[in-house]
C-alpha atoms as a PDB file:
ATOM      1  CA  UNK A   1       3.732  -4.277  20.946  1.00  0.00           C
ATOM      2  CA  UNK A   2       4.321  -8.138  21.022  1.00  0.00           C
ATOM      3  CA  UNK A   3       2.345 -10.990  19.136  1.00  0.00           C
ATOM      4  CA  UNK A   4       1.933 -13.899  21.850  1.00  0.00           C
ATOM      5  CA  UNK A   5       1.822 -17.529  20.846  1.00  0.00           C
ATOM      6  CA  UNK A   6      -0.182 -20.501  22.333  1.00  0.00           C
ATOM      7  CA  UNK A   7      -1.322 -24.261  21.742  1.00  0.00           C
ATOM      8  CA  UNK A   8      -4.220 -22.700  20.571  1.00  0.00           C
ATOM      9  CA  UNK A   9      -4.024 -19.172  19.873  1.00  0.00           C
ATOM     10  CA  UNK A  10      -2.180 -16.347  18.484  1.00  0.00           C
ATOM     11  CA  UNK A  11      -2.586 -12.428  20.051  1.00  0.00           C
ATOM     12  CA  UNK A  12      -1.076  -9.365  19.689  1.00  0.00           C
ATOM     13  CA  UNK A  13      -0.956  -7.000  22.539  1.00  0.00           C
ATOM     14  CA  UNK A  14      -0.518  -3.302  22.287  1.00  0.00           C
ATOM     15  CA  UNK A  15       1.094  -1.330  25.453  1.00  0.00           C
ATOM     16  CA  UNK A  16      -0.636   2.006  26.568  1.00  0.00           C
ATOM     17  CA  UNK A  17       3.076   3.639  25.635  1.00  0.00           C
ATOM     18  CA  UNK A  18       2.185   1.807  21.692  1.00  0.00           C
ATOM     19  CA  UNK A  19      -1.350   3.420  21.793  1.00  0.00           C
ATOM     20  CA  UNK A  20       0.230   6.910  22.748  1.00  0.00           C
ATOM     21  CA  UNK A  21       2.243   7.045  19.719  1.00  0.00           C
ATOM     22  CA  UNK A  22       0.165   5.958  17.333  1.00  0.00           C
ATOM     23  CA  UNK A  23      -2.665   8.354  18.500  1.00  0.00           C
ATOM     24  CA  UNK A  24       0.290  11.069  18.574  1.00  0.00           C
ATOM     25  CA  UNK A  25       0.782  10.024  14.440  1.00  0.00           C
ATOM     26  CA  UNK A  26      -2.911  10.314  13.566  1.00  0.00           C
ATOM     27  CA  UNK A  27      -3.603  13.611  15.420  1.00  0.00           C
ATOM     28  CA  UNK A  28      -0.347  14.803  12.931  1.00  0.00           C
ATOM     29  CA  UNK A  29      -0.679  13.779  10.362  1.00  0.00           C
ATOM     30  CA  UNK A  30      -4.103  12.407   9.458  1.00  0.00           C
ATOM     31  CA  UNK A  31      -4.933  15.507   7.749  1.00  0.00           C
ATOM     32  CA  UNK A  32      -2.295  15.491   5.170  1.00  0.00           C
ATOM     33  CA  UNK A  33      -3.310  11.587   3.883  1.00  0.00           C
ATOM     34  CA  UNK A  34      -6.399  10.680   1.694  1.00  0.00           C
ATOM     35  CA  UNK A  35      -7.344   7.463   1.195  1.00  0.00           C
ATOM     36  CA  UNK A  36      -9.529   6.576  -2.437  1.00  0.00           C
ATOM     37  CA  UNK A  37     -13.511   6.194  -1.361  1.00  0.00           C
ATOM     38  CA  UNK A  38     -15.132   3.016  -0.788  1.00  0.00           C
ATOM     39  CA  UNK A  39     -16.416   1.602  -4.318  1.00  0.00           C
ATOM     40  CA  UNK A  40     -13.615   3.549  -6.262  1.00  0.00           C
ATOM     41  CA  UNK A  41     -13.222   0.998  -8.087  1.00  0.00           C
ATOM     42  CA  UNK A  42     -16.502   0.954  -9.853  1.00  0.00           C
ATOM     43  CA  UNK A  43     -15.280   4.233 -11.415  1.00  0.00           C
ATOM     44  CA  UNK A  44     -11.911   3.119 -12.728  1.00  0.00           C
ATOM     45  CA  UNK A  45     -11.692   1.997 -15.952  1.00  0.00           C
ATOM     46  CA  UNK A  46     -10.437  -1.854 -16.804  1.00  0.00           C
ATOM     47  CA  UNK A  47      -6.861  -0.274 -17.598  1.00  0.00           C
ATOM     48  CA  UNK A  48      -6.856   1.354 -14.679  1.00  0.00           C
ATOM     49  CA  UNK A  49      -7.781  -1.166 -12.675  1.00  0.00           C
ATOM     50  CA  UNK A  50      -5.038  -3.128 -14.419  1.00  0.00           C
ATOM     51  CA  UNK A  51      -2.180  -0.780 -13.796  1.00  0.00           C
ATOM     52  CA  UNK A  52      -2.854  -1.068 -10.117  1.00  0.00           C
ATOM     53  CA  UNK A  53      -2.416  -5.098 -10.294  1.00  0.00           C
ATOM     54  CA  UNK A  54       1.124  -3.774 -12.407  1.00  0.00           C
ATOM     55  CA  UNK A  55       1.972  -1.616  -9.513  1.00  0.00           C
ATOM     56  CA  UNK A  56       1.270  -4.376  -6.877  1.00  0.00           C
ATOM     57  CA  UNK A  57       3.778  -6.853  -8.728  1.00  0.00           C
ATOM     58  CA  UNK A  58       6.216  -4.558  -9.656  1.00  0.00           C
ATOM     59  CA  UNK A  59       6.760  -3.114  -5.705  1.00  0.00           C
ATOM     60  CA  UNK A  60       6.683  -7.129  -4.656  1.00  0.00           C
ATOM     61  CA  UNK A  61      10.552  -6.389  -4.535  1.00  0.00           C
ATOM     62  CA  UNK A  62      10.134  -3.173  -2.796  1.00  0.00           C
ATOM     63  CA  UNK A  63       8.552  -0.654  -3.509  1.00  0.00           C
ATOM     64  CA  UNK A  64      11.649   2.174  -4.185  1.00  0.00           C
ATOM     65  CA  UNK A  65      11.604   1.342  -8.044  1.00  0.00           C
ATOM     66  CA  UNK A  66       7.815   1.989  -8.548  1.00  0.00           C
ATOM     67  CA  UNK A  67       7.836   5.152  -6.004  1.00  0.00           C
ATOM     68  CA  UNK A  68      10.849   6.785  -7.907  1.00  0.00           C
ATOM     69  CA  UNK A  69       8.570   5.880 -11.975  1.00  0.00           C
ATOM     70  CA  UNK A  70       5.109   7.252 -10.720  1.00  0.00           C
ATOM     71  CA  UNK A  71       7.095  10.488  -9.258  1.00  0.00           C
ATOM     72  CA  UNK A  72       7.161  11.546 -12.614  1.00  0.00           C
ATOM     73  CA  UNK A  73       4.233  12.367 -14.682  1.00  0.00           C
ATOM     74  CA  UNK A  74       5.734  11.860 -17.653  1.00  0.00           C
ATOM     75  CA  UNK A  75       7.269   8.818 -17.379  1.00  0.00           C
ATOM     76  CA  UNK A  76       4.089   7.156 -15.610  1.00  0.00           C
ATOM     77  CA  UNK A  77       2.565   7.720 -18.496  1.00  0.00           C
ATOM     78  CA  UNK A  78       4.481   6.244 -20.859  1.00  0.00           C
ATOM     79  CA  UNK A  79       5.040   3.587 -18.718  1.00  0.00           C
ATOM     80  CA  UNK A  80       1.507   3.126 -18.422  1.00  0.00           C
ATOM     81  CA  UNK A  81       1.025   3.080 -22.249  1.00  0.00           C
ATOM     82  CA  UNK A  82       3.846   0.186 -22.426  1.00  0.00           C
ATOM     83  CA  UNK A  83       2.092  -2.141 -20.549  1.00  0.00           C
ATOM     84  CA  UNK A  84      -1.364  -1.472 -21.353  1.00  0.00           C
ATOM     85  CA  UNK A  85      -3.590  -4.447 -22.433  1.00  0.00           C
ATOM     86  CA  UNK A  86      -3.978  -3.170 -25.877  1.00  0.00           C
ATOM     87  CA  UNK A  87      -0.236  -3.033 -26.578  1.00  0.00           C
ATOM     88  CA  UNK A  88       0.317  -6.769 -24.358  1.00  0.00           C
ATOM     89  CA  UNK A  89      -2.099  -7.976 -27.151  1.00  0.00           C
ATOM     90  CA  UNK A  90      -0.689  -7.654 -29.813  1.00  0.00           C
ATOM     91  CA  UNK A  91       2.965  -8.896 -28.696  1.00  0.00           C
ATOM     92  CA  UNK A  92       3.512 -12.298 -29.363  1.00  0.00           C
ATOM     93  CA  UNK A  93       6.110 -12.579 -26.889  1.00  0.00           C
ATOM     94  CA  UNK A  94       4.480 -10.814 -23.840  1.00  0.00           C
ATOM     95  CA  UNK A  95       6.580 -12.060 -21.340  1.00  0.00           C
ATOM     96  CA  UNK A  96       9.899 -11.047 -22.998  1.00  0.00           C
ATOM     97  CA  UNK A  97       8.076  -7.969 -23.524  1.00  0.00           C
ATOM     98  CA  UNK A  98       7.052  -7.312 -20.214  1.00  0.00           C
ATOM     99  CA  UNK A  99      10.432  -8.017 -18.910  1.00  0.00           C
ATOM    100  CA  UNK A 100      12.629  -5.668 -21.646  1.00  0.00           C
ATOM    101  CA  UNK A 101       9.591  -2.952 -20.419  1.00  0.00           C
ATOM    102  CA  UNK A 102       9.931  -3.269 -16.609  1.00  0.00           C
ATOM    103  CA  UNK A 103      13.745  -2.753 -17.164  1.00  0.00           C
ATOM    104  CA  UNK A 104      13.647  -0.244 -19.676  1.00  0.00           C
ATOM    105  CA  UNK A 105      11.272   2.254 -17.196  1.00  0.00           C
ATOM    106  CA  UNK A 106      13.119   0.944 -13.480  1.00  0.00           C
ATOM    107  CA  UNK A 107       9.583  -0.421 -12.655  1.00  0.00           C
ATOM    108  CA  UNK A 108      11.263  -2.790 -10.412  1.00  0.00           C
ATOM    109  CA  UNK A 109      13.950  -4.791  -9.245  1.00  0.00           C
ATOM    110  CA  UNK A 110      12.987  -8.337 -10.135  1.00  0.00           C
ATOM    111  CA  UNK A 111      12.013  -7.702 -13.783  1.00  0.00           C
ATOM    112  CA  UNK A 112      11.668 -11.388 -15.421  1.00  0.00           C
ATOM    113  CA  UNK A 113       9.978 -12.783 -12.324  1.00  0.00           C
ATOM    114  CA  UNK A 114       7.250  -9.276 -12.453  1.00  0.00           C
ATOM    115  CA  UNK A 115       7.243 -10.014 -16.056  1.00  0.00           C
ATOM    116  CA  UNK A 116       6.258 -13.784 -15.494  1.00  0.00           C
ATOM    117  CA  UNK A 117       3.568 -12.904 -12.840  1.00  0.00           C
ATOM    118  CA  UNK A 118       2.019 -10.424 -15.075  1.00  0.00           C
ATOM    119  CA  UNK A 119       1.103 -12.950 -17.920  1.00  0.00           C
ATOM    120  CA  UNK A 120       0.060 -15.398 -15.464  1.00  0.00           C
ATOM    121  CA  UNK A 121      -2.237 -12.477 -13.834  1.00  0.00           C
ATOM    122  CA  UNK A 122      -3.268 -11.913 -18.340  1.00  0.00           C
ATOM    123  CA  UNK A 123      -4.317 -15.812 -18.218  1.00  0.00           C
ATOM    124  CA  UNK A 124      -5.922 -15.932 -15.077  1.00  0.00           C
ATOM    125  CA  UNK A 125      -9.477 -16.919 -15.415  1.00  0.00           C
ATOM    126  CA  UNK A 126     -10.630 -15.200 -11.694  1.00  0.00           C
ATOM    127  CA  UNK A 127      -8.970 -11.746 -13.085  1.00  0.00           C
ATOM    128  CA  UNK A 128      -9.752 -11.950 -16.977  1.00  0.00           C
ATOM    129  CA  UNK A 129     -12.890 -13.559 -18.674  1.00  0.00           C
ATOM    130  CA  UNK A 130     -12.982 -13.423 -22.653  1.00  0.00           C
ATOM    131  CA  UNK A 131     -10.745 -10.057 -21.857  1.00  0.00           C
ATOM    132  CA  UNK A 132     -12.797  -8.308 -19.935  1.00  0.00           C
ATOM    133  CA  UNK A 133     -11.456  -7.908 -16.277  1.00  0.00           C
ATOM    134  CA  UNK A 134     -13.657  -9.759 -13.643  1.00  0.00           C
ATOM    135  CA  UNK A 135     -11.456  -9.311 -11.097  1.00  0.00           C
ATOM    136  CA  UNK A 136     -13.618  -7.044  -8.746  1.00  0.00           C
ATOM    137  CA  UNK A 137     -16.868  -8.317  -9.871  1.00  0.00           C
ATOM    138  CA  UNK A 138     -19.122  -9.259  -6.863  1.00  0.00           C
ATOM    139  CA  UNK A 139     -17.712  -7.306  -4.655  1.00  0.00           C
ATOM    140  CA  UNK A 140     -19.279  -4.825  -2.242  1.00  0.00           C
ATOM    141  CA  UNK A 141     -17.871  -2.666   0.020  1.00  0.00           C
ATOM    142  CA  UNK A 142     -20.059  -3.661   2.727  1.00  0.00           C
ATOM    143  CA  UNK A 143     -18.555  -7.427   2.469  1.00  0.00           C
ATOM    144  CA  UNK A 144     -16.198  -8.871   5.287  1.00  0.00           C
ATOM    145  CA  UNK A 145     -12.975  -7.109   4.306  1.00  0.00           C
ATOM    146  CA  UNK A 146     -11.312 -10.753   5.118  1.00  0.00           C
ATOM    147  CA  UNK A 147     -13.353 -12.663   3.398  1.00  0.00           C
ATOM    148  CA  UNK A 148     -12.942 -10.251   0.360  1.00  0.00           C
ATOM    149  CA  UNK A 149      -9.484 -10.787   0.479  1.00  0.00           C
ATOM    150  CA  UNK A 150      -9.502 -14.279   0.717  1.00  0.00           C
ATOM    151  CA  UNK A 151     -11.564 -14.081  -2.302  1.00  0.00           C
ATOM    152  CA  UNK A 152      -9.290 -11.869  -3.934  1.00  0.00           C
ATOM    153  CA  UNK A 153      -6.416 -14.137  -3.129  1.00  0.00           C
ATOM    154  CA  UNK A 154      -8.365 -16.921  -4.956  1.00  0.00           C
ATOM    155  CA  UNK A 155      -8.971 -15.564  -8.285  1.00  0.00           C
ATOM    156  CA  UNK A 156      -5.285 -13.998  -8.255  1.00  0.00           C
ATOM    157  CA  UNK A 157      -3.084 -16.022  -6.929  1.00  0.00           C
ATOM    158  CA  UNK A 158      -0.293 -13.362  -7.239  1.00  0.00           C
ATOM    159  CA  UNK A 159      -1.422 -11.863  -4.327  1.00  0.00           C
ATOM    160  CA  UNK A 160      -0.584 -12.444  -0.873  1.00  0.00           C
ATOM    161  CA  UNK A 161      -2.101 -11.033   2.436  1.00  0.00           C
ATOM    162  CA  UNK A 162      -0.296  -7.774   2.099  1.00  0.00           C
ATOM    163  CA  UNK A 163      -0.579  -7.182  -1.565  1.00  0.00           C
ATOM    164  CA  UNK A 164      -4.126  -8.122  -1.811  1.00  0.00           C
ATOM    165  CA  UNK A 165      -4.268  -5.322   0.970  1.00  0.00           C
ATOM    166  CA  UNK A 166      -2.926  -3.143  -0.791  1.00  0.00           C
ATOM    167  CA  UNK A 167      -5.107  -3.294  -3.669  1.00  0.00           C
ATOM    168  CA  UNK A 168      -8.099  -3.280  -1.826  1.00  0.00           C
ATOM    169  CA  UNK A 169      -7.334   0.271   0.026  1.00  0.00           C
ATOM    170  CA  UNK A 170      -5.926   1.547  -3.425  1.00  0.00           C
ATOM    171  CA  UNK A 171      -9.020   1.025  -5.478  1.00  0.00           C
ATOM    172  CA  UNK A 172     -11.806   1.221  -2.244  1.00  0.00           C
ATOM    173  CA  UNK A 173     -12.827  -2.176  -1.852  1.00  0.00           C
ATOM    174  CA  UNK A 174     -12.180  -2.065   1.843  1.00  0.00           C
ATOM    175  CA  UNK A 175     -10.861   0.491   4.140  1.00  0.00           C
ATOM    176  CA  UNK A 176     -10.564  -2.525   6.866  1.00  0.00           C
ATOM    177  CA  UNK A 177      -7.642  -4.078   6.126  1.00  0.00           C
ATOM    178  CA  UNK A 178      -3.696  -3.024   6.331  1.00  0.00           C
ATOM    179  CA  UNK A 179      -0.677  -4.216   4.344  1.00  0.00           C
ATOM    180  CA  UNK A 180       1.585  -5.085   6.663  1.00  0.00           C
ATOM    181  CA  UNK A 181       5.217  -4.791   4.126  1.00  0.00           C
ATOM    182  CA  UNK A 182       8.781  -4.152   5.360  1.00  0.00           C
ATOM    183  CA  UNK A 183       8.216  -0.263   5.808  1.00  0.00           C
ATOM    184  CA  UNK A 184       5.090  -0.495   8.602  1.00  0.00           C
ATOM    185  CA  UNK A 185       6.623  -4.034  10.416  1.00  0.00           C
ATOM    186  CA  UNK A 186       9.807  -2.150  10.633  1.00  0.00           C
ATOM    187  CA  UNK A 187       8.513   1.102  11.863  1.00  0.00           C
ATOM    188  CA  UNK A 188       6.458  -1.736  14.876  1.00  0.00           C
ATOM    189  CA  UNK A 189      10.397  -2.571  15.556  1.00  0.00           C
ATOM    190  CA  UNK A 190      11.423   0.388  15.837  1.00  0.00           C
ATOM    191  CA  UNK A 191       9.070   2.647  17.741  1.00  0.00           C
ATOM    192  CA  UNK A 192       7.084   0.306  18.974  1.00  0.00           C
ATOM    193  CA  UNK A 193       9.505  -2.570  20.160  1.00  0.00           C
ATOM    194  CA  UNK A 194       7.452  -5.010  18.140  1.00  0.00           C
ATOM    195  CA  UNK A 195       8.847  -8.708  18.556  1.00  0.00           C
ATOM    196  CA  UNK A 196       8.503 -10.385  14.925  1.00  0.00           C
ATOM    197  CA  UNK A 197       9.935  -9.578  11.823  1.00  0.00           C
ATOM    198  CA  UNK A 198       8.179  -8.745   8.115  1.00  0.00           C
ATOM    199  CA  UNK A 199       8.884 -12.001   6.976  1.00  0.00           C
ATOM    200  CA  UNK A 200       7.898 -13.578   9.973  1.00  0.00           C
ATOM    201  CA  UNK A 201       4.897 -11.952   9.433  1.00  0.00           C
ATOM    202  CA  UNK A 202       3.475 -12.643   5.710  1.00  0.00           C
ATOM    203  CA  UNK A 203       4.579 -15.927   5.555  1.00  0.00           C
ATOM    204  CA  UNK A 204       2.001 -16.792   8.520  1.00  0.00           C
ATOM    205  CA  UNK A 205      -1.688 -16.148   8.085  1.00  0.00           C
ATOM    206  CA  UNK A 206      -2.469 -16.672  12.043  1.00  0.00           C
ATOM    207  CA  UNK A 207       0.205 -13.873  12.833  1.00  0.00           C
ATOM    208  CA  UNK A 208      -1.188 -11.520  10.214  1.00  0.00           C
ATOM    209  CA  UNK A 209      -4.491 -11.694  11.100  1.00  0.00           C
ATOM    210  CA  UNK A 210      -3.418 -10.969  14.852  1.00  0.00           C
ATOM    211  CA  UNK A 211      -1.291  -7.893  13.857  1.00  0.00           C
ATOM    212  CA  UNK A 212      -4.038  -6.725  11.995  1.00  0.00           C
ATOM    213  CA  UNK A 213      -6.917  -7.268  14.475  1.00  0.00           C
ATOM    214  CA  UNK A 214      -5.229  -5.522  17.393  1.00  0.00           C
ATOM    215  CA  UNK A 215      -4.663  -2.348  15.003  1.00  0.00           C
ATOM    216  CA  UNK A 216      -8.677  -2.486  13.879  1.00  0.00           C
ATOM    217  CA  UNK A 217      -9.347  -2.787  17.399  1.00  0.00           C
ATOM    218  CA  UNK A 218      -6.982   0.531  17.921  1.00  0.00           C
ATOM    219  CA  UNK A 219      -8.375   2.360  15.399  1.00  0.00           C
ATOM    220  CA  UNK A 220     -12.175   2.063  16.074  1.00  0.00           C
ATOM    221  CA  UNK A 221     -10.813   3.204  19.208  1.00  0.00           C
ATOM    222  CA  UNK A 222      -9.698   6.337  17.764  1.00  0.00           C
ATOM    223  CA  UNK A 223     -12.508   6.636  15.442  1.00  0.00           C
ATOM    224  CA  UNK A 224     -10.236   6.231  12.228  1.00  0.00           C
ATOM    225  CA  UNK A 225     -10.116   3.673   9.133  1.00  0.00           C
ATOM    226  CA  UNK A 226      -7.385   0.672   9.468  1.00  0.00           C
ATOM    227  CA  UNK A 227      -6.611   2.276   5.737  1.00  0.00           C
ATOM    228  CA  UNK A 228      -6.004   5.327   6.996  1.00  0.00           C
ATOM    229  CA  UNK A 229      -3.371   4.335   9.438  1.00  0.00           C
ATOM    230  CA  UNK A 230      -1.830   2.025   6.740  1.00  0.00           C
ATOM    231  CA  UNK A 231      -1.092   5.176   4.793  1.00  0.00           C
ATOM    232  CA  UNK A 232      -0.224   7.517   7.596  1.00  0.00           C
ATOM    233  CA  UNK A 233       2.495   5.004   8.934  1.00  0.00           C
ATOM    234  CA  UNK A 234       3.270   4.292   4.756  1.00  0.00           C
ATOM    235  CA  UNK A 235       4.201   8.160   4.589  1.00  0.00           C
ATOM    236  CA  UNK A 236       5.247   9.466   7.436  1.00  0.00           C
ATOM    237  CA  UNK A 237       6.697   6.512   9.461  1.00  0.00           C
ATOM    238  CA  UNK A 238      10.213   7.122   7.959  1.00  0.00           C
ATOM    239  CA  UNK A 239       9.851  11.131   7.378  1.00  0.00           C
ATOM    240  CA  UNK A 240      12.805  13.268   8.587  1.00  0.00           C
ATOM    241  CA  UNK A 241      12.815  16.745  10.195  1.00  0.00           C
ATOM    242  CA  UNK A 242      13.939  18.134   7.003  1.00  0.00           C
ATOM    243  CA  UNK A 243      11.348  16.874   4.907  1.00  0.00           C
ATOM    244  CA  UNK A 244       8.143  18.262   8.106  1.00  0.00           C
ATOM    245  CA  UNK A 245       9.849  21.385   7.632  1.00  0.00           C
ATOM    246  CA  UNK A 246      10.120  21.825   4.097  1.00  0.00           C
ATOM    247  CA  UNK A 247       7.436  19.972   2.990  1.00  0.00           C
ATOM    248  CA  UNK A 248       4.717  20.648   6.059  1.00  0.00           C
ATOM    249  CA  UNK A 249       5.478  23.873   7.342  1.00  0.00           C
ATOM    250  CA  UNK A 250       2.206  24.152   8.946  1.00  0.00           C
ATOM    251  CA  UNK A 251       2.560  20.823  10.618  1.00  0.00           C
ATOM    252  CA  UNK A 252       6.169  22.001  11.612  1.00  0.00           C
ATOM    253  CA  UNK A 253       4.884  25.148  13.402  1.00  0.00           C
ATOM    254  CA  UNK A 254       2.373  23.060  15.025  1.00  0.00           C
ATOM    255  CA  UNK A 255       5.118  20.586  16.398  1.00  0.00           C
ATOM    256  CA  UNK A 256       6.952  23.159  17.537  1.00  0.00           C
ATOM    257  CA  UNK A 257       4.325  25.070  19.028  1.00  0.00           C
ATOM    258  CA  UNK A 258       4.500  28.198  16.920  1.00  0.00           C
ATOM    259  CA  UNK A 259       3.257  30.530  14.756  1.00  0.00           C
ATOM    260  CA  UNK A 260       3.799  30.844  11.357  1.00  0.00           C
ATOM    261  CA  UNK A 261       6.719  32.991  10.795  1.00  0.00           C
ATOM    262  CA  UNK A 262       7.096  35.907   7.647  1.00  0.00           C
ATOM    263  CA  UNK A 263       9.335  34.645   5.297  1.00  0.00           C
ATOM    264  CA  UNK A 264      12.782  35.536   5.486  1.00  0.00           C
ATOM    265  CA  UNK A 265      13.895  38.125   3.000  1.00  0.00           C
ATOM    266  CA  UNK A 266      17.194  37.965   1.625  1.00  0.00           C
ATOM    267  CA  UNK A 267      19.513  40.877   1.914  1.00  0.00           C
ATOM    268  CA  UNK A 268      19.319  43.197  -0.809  1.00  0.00           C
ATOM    269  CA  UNK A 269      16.021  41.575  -2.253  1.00  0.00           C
ATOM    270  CA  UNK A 270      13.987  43.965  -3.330  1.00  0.00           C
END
């Protein structure tokens, strides 16, 4: 995979080896990813809808901090309870708040700058109106999934390319985008030879959109969503053997060519 420059023009080009193994990922593992519905978002509730914009700051410093809260149930919850618009309300101090609350939880690594981004998202005019959340609000699914995000990018300026990705596959505004963040540029290095780097990446639009294109290009190919390998490559582009067998044992067996074996009893067991 390489992402050619001109006067003129920017294209990325993907080798017949690149296609290969990316095919090889989505006949694996495609069946163990979901991906929300297109127009999820007209079924999630303003907090909801909310908490995702949380999550999308809050992994802006990677995203280790957030996967490690919403592992647990419990403390999700309460997490989610802390920073809920009814509680930010009534604070008079939301950004101290906000901060003292991402660091309390581990929500993230860059707690006062999250916290700052947050309130700014609070007094946003293209994400609240007269506190009701108008951030998805003309919207279609059908719509040009870059225009959308452009759109998106507009009324929050929070977002970048990537993030307002993100948000767009996690609440099913479009399944024709990707968010192209340290884990899926890196896994282009490494398997795929790719010659730019994740920075070198969101910090130019032209690149993005060439990366991107030459993936939706792939994937009509292969008759699957650009979400869909977003997520597979999210999940399973770092997995070890240890975690296919333990966690997949049906995918393991199919790796490896084999049945499903009994379970092993152990000596003595009854």
């Amino acid at each position: 995979m390489e992402t050619l420059h001109s006067r003129r023009d920017v294209q990325t080009l993907l080798t017949e080896a690149d296609r290969q193994i990316l095919a090889r990922v989505i006949t694996l593992f495609s069946r163990y990813v979901e991906i929300p519905p297109l127009g999820h978002y007209r079924t999630l509730a303003a907090d909801d809808l909310w908490l995702s914009l949380v999550g999308e700051v809050c992994v802006a410093g990677g995203s280790g901090p957030w996967g490690r809260l919403q592992a647990s149930p419990a403390s999700a919850n309460r997490f989610a309870e802390a920073v809920s618009r009814q509680v930010l309300g009534s604070q008079q101090y939301p950004t101290e708040y906000l901060a003292q609350t991402l660091r309390r939880h581990s929500a993230t690594r860059f707690h006062n700058a999250a916290a700052k981004r947050l309130v700014s998202l609070l007094n946003a005019p293209g994400v609240f109106l007269d506190r009701a959340l108008v951030l998805v609000e003309g919207f279609s699914p059908g719509d040009s999934a870059i225009e959308t995000r452009d759109e998106l990018i507009k009324r929050a300026p929070m977002f970048g390319l990537k993030s307002a990705s993100d948000f767009m596959i996690e609440v099913g505004l479009s399944h024709d985008v990707i968010a192209l963040d340290t884990r899926l540029v890196g896994i282009f290095q490494e398997y795929l030879g790719y010659n730019l780097t994740q920075p070198q990446i969101q910090g130019h639009r032209r690149r993005y959109l060439s990366l991107e294109a030459a993936l939706r290009a792939f994937c009509g190919e292969q008759g699957v969503s650009l979400a869909l390998l977003d997520r597979l490559l999210y999940r399973f582009g770092k997995i070890g053997a240890m975690d296919i067998a333990v966690k997949y044992p049906e995918l393991w067996n199919r790796i490896l060519g084999v049945q499903a074996s009994p379970p092993v009893r152990a000596p003595g067991a009854g």
